[in-house]
N, C-alpha and C. Protein backbone atom coordinates (compact mmCIF):
# COMPACT_ATOMS: atom_id res chain seq x y z
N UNK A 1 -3.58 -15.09 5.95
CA UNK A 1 -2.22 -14.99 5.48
C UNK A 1 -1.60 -13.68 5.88
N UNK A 2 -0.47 -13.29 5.75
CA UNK A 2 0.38 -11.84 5.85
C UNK A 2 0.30 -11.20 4.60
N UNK A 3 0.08 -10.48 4.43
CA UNK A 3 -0.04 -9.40 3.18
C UNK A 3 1.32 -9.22 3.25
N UNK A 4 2.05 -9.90 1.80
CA UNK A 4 3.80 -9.68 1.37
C UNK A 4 3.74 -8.46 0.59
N UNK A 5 2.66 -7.94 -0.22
CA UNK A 5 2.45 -6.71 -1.38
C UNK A 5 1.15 -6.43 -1.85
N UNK A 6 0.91 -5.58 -2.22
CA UNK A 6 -0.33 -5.16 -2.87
C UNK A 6 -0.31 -3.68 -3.53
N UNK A 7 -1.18 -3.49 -4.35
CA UNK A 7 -1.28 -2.12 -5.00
C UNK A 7 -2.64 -1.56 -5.39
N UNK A 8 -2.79 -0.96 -5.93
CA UNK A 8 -4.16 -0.10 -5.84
C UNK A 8 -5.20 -1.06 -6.00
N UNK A 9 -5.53 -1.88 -6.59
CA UNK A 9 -6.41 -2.94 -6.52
C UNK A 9 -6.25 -4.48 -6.14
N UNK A 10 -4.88 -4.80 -5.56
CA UNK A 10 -4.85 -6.09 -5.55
C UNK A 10 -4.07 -6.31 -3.82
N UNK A 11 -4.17 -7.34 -3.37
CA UNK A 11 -3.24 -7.65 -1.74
C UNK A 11 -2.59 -8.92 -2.40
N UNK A 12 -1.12 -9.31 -1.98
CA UNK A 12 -0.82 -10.62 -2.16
C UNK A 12 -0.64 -10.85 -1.10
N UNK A 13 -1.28 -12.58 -0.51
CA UNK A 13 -1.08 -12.50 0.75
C UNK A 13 0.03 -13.91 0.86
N UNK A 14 0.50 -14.22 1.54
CA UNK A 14 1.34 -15.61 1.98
C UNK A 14 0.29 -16.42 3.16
N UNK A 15 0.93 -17.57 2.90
CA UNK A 15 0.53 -18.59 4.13
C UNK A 15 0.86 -19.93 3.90
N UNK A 16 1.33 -20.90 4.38
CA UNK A 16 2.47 -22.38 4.21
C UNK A 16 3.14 -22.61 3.18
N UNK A 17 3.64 -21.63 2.91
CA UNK A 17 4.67 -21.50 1.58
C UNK A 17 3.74 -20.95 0.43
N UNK A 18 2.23 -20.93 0.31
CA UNK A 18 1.56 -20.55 -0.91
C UNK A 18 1.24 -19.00 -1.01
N UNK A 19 1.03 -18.55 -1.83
CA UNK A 19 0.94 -16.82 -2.37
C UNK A 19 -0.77 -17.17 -2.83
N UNK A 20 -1.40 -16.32 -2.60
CA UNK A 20 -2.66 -15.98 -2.87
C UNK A 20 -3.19 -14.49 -3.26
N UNK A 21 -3.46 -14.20 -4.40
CA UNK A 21 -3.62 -12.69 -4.50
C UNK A 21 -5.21 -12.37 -4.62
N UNK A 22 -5.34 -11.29 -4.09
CA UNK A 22 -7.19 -11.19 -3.68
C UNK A 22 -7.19 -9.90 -4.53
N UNK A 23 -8.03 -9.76 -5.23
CA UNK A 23 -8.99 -8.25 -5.34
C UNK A 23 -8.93 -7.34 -4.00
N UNK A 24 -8.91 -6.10 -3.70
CA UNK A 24 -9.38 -5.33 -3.11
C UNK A 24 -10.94 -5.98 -2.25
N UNK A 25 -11.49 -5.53 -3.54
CA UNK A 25 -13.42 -5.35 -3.44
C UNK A 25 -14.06 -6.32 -2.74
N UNK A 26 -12.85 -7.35 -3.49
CA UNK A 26 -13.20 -9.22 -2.99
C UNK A 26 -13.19 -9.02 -1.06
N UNK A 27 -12.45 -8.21 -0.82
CA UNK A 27 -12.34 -8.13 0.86
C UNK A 27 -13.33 -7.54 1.84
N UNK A 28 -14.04 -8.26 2.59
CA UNK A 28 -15.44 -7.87 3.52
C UNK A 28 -14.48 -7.46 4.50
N UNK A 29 -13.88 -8.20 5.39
CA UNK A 29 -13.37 -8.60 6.52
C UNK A 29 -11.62 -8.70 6.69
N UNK A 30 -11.20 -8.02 7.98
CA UNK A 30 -10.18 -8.63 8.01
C UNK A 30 -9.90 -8.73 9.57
N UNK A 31 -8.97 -9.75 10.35
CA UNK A 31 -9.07 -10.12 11.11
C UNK A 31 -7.65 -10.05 11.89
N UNK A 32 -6.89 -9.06 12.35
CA UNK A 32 -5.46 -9.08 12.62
C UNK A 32 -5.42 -10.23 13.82
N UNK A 33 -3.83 -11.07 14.01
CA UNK A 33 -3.31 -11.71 14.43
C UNK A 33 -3.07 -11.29 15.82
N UNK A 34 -2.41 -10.09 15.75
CA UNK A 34 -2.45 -9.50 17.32
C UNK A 34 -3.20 -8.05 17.09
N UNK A 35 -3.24 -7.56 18.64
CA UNK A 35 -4.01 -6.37 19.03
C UNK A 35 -2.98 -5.09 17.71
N UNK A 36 -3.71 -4.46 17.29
CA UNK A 36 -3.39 -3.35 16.37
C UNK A 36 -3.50 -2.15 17.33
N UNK A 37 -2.36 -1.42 17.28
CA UNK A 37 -2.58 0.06 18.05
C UNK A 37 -2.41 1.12 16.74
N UNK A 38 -3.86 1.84 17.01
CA UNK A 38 -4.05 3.29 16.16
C UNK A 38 -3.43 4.31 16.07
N UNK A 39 -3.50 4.51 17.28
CA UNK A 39 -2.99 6.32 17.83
C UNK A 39 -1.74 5.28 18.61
N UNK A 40 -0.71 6.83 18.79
CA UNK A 40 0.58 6.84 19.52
C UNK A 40 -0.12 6.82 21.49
N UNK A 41 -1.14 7.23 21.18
CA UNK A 41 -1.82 7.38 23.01
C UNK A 41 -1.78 8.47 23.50
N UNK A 42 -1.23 8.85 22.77
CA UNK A 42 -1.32 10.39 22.63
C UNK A 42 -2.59 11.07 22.64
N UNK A 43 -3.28 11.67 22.97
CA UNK A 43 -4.86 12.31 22.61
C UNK A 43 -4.58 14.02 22.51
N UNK A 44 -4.87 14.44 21.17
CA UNK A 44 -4.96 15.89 20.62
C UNK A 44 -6.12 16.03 20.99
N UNK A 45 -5.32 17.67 21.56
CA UNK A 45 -6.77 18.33 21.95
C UNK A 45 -7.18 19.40 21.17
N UNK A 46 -8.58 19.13 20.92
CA UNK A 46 -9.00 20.45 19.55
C UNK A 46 -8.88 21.27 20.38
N UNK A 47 -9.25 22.56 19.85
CA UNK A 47 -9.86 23.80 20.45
C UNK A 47 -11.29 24.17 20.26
């Protein structure tokens, strides 16, 4: 589903019109829809 809200312990997620709200803890896994970018691509350089 899409995560519509969540707060310190809970995600509500959507999917064919139904709302489903999960625990946190309850969550092993999650599996994004498309590629997720982290960084800007940017790479900081320590010293």
């Amino acid at each position: 589903g899409v995560v519509t809200s969540f707060d310190n312990f809970c995600v509500l997620l959507r999917r064919d019109g139904h709302s489903q709200l999960v625990y946190k803890h309850a969550i092993s896994t999650i599996m994004p829809s498309q590629p997720v970018q982290m960084f800007d691509g940017e790479e900081s350089q320590g010293a």
